[in-house]
Each structure stands twice: as C-alpha cells, then as structure tokens.
PDB file of N, CA and C in Angstrom:
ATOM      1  N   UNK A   1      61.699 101.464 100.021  1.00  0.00           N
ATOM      2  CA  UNK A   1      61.502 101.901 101.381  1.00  0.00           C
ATOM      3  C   UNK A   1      62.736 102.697 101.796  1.00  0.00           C
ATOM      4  N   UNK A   2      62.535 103.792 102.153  1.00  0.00           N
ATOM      5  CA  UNK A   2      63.657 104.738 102.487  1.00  0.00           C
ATOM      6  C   UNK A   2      64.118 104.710 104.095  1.00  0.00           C
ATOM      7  N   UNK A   3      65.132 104.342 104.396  1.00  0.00           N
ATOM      8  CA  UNK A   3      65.469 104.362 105.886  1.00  0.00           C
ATOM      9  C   UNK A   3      66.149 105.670 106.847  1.00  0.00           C
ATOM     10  N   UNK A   4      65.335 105.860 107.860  1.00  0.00           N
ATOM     11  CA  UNK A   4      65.586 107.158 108.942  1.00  0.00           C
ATOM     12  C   UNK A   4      66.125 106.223 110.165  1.00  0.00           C
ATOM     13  N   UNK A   5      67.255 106.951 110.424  1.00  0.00           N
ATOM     14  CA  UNK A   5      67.407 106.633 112.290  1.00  0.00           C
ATOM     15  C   UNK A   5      66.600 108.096 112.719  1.00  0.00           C
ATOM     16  N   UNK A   6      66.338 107.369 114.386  1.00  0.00           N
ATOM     17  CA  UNK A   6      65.747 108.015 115.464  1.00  0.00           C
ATOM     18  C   UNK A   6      66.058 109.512 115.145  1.00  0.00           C
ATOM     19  N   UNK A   7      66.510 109.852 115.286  1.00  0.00           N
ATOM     20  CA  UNK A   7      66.907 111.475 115.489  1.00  0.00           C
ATOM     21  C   UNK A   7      66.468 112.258 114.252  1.00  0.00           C
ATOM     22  N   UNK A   8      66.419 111.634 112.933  1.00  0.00           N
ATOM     23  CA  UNK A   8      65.793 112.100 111.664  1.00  0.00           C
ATOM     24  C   UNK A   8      64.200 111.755 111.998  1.00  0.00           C
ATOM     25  N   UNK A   9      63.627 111.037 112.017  1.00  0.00           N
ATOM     26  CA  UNK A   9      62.127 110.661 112.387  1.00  0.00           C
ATOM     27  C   UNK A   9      61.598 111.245 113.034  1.00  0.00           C
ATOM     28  N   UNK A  10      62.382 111.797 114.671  1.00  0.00           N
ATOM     29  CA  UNK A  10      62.037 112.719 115.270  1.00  0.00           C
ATOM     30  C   UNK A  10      61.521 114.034 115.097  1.00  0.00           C
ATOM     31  N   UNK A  11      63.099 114.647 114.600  1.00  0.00           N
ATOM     32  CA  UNK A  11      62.955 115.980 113.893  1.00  0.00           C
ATOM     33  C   UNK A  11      62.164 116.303 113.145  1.00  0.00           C
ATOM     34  N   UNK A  12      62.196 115.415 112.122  1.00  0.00           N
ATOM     35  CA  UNK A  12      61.579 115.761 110.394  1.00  0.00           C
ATOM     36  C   UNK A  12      60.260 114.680 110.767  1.00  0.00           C
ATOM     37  N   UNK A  13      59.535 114.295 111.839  1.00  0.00           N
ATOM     38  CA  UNK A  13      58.349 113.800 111.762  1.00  0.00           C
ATOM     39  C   UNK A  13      57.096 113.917 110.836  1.00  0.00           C
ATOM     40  N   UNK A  14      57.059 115.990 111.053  1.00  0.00           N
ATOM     41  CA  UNK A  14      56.137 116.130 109.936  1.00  0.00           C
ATOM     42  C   UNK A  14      56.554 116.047 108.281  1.00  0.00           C
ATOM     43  N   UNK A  15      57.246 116.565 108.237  1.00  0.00           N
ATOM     44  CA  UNK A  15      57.860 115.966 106.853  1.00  0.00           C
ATOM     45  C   UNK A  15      57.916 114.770 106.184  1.00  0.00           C
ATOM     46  N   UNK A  16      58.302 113.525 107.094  1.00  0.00           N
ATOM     47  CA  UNK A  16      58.134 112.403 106.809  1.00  0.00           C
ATOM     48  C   UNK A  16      56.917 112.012 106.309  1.00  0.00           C
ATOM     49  N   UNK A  17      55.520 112.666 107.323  1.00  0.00           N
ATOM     50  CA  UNK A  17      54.189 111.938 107.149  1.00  0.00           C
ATOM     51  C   UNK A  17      53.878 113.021 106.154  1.00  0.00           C
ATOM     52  N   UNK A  18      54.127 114.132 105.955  1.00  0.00           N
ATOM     53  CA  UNK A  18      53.665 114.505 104.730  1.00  0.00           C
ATOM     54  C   UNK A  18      54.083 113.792 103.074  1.00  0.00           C
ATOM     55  N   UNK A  19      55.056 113.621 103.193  1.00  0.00           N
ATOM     56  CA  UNK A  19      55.964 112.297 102.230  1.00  0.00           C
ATOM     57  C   UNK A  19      55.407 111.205 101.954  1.00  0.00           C
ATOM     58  N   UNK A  20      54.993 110.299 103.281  1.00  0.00           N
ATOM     59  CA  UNK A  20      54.451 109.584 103.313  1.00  0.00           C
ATOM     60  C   UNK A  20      52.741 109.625 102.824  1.00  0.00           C
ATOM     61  N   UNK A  21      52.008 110.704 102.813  1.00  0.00           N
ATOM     62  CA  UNK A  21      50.749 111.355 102.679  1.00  0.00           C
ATOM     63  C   UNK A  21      50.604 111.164 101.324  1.00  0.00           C
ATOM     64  N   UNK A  22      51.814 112.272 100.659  1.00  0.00           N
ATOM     65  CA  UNK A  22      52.111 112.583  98.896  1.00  0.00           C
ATOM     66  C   UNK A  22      52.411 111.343  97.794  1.00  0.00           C
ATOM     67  N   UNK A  23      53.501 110.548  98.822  1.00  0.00           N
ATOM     68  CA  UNK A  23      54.144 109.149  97.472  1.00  0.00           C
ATOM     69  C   UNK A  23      53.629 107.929  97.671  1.00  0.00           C
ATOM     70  N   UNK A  24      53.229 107.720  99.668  1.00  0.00           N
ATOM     71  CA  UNK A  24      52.452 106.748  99.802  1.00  0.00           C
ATOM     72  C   UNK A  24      53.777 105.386  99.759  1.00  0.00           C
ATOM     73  N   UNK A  25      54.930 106.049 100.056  1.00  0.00           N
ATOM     74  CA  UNK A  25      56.397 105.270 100.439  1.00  0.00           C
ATOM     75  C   UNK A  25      56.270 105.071 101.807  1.00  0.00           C
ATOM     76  N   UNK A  26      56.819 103.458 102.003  1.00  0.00           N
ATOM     77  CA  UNK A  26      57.121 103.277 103.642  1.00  0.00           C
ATOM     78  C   UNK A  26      58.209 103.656 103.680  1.00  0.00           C
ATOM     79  N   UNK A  27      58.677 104.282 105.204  1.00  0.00           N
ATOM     80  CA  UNK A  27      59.992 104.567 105.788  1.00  0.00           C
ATOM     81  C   UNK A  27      60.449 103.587 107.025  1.00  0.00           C
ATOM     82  N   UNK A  28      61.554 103.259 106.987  1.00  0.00           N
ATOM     83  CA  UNK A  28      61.978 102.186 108.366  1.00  0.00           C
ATOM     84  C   UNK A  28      62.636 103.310 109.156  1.00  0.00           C
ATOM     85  N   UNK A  29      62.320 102.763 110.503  1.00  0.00           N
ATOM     86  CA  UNK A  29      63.335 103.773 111.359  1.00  0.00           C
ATOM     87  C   UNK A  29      64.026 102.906 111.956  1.00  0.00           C
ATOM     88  N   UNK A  30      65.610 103.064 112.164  1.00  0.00           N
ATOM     89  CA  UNK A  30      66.488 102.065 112.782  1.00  0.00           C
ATOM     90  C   UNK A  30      67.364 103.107 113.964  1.00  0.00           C
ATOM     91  N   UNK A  31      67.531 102.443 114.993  1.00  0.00           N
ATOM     92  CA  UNK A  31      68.113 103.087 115.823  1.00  0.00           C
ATOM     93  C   UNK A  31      69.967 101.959 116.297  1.00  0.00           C
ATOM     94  N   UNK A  32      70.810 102.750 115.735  1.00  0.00           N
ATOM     95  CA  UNK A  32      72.483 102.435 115.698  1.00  0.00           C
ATOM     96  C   UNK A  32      72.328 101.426 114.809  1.00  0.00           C
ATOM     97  N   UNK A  33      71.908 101.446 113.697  1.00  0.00           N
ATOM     98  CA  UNK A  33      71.595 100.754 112.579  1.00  0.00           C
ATOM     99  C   UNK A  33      70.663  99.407 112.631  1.00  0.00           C
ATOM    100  N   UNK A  34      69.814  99.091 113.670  1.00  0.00           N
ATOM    101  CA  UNK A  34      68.686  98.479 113.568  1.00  0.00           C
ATOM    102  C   UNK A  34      67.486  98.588 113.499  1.00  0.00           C
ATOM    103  N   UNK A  35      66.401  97.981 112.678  1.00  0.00           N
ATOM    104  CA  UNK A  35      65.389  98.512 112.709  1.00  0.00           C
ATOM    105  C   UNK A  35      64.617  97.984 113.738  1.00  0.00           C
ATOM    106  N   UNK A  36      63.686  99.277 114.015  1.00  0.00           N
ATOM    107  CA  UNK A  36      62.792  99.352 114.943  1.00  0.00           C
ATOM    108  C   UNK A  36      61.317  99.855 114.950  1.00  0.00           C
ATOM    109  N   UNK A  37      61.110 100.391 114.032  1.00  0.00           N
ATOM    110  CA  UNK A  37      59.826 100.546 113.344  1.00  0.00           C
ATOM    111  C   UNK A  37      59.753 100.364 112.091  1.00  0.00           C
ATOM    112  N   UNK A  38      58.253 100.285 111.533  1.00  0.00           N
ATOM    113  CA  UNK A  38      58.410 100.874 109.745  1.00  0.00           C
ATOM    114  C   UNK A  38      56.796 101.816 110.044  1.00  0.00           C
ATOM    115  N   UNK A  39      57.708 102.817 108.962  1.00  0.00           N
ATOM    116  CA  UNK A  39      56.167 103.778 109.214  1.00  0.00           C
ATOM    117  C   UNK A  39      55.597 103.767 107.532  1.00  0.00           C
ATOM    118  N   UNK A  40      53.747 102.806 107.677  1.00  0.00           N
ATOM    119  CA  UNK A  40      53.622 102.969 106.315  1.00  0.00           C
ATOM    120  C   UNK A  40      52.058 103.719 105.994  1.00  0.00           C
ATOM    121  N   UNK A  41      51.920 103.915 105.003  1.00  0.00           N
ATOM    122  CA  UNK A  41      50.334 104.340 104.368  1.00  0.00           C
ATOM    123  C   UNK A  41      49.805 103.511 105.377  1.00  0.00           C
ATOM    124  N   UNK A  42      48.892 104.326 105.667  1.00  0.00           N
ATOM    125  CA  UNK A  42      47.309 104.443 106.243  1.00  0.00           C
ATOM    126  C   UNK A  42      46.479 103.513 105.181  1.00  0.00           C
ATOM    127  N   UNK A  43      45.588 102.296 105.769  1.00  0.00           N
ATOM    128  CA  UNK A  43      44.819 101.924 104.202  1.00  0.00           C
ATOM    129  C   UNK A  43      43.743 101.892 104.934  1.00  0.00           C
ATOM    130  N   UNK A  44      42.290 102.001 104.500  1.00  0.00           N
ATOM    131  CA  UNK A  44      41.057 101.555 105.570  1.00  0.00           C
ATOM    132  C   UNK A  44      40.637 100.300 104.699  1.00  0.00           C
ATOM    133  N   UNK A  45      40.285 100.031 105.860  1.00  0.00           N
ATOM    134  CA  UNK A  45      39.373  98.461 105.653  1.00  0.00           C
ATOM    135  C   UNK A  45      38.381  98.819 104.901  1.00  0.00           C
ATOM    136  N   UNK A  46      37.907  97.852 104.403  1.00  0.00           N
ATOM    137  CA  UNK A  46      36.683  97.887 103.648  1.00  0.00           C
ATOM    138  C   UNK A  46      35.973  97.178 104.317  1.00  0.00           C
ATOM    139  N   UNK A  47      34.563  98.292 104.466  1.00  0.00           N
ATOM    140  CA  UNK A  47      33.438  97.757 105.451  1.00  0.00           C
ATOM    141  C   UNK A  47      32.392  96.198 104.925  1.00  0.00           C
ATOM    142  N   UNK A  48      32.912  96.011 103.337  1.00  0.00           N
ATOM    143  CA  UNK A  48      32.077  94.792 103.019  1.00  0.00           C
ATOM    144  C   UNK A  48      32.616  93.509 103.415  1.00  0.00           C
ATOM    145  N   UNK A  49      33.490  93.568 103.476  1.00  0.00           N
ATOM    146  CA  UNK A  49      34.734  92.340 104.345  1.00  0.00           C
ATOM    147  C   UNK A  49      34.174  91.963 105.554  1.00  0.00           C
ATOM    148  N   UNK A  50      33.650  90.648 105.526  1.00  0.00           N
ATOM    149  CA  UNK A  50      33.286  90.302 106.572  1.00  0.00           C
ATOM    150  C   UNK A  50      34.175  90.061 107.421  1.00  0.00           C
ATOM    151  N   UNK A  51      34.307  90.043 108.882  1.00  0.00           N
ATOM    152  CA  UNK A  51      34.879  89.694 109.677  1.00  0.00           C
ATOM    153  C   UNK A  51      34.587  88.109 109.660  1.00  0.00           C
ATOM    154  N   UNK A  52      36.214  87.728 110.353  1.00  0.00           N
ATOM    155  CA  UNK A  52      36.466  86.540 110.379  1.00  0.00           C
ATOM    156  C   UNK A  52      36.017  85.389 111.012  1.00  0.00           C
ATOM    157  N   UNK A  53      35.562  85.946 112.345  1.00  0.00           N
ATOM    158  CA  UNK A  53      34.648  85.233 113.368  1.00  0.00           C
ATOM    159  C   UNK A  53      33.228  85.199 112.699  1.00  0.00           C
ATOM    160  N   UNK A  54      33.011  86.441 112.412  1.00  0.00           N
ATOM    161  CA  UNK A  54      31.004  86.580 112.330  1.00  0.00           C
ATOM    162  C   UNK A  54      30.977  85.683 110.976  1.00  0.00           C
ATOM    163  N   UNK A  55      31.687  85.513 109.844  1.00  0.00           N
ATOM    164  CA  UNK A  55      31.573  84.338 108.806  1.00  0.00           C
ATOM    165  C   UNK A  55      31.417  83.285 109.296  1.00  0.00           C
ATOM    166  N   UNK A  56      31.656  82.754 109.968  1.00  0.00           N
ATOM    167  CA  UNK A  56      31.758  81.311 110.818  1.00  0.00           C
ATOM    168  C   UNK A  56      30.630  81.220 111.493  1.00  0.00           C
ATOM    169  N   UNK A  57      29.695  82.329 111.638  1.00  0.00           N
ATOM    170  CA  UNK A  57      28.275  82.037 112.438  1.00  0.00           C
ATOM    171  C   UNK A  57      26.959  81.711 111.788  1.00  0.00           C
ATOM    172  N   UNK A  58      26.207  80.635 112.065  1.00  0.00           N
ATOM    173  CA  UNK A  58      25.949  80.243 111.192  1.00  0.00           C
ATOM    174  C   UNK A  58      23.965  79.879 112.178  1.00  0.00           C
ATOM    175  N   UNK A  59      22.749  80.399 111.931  1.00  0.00           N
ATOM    176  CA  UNK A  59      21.663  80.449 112.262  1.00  0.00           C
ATOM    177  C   UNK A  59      20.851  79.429 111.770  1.00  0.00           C
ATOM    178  N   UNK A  60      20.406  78.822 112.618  1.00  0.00           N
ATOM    179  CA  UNK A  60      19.551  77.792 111.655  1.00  0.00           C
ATOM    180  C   UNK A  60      18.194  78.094 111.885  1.00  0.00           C
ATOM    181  N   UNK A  61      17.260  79.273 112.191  1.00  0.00           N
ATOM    182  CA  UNK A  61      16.276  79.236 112.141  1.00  0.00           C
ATOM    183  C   UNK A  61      15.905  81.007 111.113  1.00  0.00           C
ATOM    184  N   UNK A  62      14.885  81.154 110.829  1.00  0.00           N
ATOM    185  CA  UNK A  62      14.749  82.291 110.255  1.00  0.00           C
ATOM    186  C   UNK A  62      14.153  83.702 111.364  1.00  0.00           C
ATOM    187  N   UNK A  63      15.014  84.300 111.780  1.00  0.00           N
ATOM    188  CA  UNK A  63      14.869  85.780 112.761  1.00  0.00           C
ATOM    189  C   UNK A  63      13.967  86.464 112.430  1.00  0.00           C
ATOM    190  N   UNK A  64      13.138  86.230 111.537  1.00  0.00           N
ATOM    191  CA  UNK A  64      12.285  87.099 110.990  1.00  0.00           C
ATOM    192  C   UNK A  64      10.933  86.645 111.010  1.00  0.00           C
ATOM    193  N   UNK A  65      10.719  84.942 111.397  1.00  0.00           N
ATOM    194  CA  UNK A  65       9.543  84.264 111.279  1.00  0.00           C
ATOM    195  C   UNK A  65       8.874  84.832 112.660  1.00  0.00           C
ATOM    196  N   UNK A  66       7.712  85.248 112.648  1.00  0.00           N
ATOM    197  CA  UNK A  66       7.041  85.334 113.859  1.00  0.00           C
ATOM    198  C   UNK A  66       6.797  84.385 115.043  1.00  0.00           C
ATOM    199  N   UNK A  67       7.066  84.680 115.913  1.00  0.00           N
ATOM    200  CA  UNK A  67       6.638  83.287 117.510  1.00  0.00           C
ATOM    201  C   UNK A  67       5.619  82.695 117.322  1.00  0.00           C
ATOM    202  N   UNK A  68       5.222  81.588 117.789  1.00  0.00           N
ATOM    203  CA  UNK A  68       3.895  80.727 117.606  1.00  0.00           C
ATOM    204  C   UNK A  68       3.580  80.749 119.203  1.00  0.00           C
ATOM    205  N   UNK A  69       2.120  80.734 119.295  1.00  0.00           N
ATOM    206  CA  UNK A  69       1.884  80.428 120.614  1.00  0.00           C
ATOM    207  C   UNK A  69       2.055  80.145 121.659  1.00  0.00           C
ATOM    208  N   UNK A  70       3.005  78.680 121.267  1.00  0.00           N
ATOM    209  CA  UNK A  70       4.082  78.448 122.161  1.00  0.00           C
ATOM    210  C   UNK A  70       5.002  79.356 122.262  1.00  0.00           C
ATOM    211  N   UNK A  71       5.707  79.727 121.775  1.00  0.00           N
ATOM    212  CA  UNK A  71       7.087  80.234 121.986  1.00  0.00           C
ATOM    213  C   UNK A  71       6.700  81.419 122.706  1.00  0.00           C
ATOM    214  N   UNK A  72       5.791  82.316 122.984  1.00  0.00           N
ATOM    215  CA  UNK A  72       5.458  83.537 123.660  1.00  0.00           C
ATOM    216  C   UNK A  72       5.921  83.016 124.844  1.00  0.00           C
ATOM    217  N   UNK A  73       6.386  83.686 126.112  1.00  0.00           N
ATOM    218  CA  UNK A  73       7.104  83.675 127.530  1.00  0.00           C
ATOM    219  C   UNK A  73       5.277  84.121 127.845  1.00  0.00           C
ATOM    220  N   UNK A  74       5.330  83.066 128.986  1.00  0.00           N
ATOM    221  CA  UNK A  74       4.049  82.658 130.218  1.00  0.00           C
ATOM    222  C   UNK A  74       3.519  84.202 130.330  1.00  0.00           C
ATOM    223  N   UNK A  75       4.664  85.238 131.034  1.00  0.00           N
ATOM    224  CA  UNK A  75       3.804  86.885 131.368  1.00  0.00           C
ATOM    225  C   UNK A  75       3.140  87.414 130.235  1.00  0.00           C
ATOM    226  N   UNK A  76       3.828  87.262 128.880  1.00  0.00           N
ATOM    227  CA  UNK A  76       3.475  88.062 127.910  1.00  0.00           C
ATOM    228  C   UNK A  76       1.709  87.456 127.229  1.00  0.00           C
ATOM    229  N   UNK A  77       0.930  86.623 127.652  1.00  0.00           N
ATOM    230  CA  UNK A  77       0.037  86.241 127.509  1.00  0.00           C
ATOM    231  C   UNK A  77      -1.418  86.943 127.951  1.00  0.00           C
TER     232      UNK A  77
END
C-alpha cells in the first residue's frame, strides 16, 4: 500500500485512480503524518450472495398453491 498526504491526493487525484484502475494497489492518505483515508479497488458484489437478512426468512406455506374457497376475501365472490 503506497502512502499520499493530502496535497498529493489532491493534485495527482486522477493519476492516483488511474494507478489504482491499472495495478489495483490501495493508497492511504495521511494528513501531518496520520492516516485518514485508504483509497482501494472498486470490487462488485456478486448478485448470487444472498443477503443477510432475506437468508433468515423463512415461509412455511407454498406461494404458488392456489386459494381454496375459503381463503378468497367475502367481495371477490
């Protein structure tokens, strides 16, 4: 990981993210020698990954079985 203070990050912004684009290296930015950001690759999620909540939900009837007589609402008759 290669480290920029403020005033390099600034300047050379595009440069950096083109760098960052090409080697796919994180950069830290520290300002009077602390850090304060890290700038890294972009990754996308992968859409087959379930989310963490919706795993945990859990149906106990089948959504697909048709209503029975009963279950029709009184107007719809």
């Amino acid at each position: 990981m290669k480290t920029l203070n403020v005033h390099e990050a600034k300047t050379g912004l595009s440069a950096v993210l083109a760098d960052i684009e090409a080697t796919g290296e994180s950069f830290l930015v520290c300002r009077r020698g602390k850090p304060v950001a890290e700038l890294v690759p972009h990754r996308k999620r992968s859409r087959l990954k379930p989310h963490p909540v919706m795993s945990r939900i859990r149906i106990k009837y089948d959504p697909t079985e048709p209503l029975t007589e009963d279950e029709w609402p009184e107007d719809a008759k």
